[in-house]
Protein backbone atom coordinates (compact mmCIF):
# COMPACT_ATOMS: atom_id res chain seq x y z
CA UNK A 1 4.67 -4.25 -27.09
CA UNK A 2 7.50 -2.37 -24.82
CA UNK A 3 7.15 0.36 -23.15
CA UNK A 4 8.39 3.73 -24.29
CA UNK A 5 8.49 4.95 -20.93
CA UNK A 6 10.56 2.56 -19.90
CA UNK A 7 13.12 3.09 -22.44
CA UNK A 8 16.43 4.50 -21.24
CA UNK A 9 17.25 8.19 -20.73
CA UNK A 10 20.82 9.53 -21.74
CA UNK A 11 21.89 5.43 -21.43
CA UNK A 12 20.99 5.66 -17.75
CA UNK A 13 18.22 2.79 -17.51
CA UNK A 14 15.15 2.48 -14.75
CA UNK A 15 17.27 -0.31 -13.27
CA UNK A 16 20.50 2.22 -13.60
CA UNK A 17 18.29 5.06 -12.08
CA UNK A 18 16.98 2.88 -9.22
CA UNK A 19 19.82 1.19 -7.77
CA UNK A 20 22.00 4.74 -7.80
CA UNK A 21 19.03 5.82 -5.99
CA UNK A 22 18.86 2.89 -3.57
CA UNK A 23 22.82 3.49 -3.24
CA UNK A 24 22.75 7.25 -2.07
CA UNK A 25 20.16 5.70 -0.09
CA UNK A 26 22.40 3.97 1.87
CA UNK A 27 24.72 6.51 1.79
CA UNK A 28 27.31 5.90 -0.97
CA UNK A 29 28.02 9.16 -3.00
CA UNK A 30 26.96 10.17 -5.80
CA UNK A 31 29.99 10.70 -7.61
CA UNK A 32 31.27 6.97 -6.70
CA UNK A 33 28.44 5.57 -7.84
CA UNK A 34 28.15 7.55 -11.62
CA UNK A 35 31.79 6.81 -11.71
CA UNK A 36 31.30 3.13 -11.67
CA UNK A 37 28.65 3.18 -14.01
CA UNK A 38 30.69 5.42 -16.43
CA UNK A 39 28.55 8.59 -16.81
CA UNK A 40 28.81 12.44 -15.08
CA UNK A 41 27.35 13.92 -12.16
CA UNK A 42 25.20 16.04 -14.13
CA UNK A 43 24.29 13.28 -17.01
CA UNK A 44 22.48 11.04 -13.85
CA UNK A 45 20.75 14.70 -12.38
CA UNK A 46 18.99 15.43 -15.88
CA UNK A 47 18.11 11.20 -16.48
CA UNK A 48 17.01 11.34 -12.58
CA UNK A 49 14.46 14.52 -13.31
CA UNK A 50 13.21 12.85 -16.55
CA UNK A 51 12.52 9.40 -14.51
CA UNK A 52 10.96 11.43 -12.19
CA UNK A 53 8.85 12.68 -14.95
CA UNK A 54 7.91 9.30 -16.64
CA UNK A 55 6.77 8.38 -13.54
CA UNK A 56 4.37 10.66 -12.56
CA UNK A 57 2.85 11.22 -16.21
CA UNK A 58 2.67 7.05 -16.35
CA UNK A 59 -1.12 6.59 -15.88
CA UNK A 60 -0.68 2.99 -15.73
CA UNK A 61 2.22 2.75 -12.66
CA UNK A 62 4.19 0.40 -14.62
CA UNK A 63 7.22 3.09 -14.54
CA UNK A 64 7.02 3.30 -10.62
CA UNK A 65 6.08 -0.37 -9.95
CA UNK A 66 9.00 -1.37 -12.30
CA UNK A 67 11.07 1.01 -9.86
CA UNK A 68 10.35 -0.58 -7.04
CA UNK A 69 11.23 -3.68 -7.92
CA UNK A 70 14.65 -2.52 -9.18
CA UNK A 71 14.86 -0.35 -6.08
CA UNK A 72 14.39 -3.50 -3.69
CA UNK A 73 17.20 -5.79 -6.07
CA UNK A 74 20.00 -3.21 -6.39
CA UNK A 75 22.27 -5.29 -4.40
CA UNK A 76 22.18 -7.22 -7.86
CA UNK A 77 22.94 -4.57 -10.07
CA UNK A 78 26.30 -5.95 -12.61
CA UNK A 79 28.04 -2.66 -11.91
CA UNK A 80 26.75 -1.49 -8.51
CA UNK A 81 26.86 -4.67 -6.75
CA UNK A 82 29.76 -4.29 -5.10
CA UNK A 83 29.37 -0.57 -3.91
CA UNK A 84 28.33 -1.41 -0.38
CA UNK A 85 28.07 1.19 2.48
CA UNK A 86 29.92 1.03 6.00
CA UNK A 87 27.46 -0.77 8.28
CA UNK A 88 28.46 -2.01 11.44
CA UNK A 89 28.04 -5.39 12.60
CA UNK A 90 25.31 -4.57 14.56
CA UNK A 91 23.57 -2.90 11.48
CA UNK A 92 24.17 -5.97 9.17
CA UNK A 93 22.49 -8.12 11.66
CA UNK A 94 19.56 -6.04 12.07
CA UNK A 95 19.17 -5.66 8.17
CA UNK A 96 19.85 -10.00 8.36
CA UNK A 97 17.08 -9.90 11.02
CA UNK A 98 14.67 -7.76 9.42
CA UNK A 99 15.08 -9.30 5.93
CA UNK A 100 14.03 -12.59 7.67
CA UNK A 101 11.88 -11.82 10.46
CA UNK A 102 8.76 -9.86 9.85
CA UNK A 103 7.63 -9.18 13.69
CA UNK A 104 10.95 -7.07 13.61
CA UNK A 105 10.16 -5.50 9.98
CA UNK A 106 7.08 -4.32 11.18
CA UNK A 107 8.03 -3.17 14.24
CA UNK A 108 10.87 -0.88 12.74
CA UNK A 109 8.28 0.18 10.49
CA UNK A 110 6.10 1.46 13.17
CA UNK A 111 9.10 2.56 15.39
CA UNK A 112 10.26 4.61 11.98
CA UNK A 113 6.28 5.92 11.65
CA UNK A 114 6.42 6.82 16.23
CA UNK A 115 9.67 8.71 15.51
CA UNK A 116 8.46 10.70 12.57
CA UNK A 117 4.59 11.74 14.60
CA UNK A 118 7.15 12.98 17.01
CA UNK A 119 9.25 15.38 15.10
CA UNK A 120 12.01 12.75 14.78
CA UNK A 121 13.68 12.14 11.71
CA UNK A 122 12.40 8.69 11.43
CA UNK A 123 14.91 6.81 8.81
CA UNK A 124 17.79 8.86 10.82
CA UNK A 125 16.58 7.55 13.78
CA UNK A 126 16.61 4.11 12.38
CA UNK A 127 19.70 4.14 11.37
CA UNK A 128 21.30 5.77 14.38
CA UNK A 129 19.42 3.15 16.90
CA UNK A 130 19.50 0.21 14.34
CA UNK A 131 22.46 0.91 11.71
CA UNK A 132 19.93 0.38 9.10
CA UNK A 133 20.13 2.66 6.80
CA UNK A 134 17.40 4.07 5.00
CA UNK A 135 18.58 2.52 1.52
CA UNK A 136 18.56 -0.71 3.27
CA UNK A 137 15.32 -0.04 4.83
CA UNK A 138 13.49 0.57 1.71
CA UNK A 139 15.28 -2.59 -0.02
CA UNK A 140 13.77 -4.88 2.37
CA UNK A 141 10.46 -3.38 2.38
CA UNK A 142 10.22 -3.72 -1.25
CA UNK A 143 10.18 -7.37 -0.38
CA UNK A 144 8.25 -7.60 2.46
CA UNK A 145 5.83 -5.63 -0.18
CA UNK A 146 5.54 -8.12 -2.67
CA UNK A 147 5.34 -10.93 0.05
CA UNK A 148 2.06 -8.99 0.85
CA UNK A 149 1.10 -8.54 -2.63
CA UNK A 150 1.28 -12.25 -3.23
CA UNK A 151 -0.92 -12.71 -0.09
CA UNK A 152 -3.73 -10.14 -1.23
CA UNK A 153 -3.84 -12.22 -4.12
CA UNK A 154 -4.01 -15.25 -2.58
CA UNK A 155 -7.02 -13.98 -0.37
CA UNK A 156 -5.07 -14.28 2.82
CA UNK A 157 -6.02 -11.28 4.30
CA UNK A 158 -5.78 -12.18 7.58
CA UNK A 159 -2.06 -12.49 7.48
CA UNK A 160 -1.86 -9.42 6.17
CA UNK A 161 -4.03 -7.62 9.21
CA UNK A 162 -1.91 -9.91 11.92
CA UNK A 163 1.03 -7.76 10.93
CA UNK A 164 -0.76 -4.69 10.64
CA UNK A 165 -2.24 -5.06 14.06
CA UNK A 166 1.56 -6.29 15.13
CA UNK A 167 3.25 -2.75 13.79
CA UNK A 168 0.23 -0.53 15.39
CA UNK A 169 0.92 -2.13 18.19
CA UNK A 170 4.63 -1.79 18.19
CA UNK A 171 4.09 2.24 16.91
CA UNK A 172 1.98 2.98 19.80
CA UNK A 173 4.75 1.31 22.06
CA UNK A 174 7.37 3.58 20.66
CA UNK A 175 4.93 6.38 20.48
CA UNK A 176 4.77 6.00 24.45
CA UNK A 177 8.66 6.30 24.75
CA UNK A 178 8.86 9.27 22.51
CA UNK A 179 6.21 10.97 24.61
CA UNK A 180 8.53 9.70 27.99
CA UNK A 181 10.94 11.71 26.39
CA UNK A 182 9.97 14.13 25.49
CA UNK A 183 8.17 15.05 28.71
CA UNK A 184 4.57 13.55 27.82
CA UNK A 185 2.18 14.64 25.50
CA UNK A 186 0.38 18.00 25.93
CA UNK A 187 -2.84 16.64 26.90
CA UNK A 188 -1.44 13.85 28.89
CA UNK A 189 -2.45 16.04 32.38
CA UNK A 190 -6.10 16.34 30.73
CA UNK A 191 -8.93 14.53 32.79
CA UNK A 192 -12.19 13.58 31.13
């Protein structure tokens, strides 16, 4: 039995909604992306509230698990696909690197997490230090997600810890240089 919440909104489906939203994401407009698709400004805006909606009155997180997993393959989306955002080379290497290497997922992750404790805007500062945008950045940890899904189910939880101990490790190191920065932290001159 399908889903009713899953059915599409003003012929803008979950997939539709999710990669437009993985698009502006990454930067691409609005307008250029409900232009390829076919449908107004203001039809997406109204379908975007009522996904919105569905999700949060889905008890059973099929809606926003669904999402994700559109969110995290919108590169494949038949009319999106080819909407791709200016990245530099730099940035497409980083986004190669991090789709492939998770040390350097997780340590963007926590470097993302440092900036934010430190009044940074974290996904900015990604993608001004990394040309990652934050699009891109949520695409691959979509994956890196279900990679960890499939190892909570297969009981390897101490995978899962290694790279949890590997970003807190890597947050506190950017924490420090934030704090450098920023001229310390206020109780840094604070003795015990």
């Amino acid at each position: 039995m399908s889903n009713p919440l899953l059915e599409p909104i003003h012929g803008v489906s979950l997939y539709d909604y999710a990669a437009i939203s993985a698009k502006m994401a990454s930067g691409i407009d609005v307008k250029e992306i409900c232009k390829k698709l076919g449908i107004e400004p203001a039809v997406f805006e109204e379908a975007s509230a009522l996904w919105v909606t569905r999700m949060q009155e889905d008890g059973t997180w099929e809606v926003t698990t669904q999402f994700g997993q559109y969110f995290g393959d919108a590169e494949n989306h038949p009319k999106l696909k080819d909407l791709q955002p200016e990245v530099s080379d730099e940035g497409k290497d980083n986004l190669q690197k991090m789709t492939t290497d998770r040390y350097f997922y997780e340590e963007l992750n926590g470097a993302r997490q440092a900036a934010y404790e430190y009044g940074y805007d974290g996904a900015q500062w990604i993608q001004d230090n990394f040309g990652i945008s934050l699009g891109d950045f949520q695409g691959v940890a979509m994956k890196w997600m279900q990679v960890q899904n499939q190892e909570m189910s297969g009981g390897n939880y101490e995978n899962i810890q290694h790279y949890v101990d590997h970003q807190q490790k890597k947050q506190q190191e950017y924490a420090a240089k934030f704090a450098a920065e920023q001229g310390g932290n206020v109780a840094d001159d604070v003795e015990f």
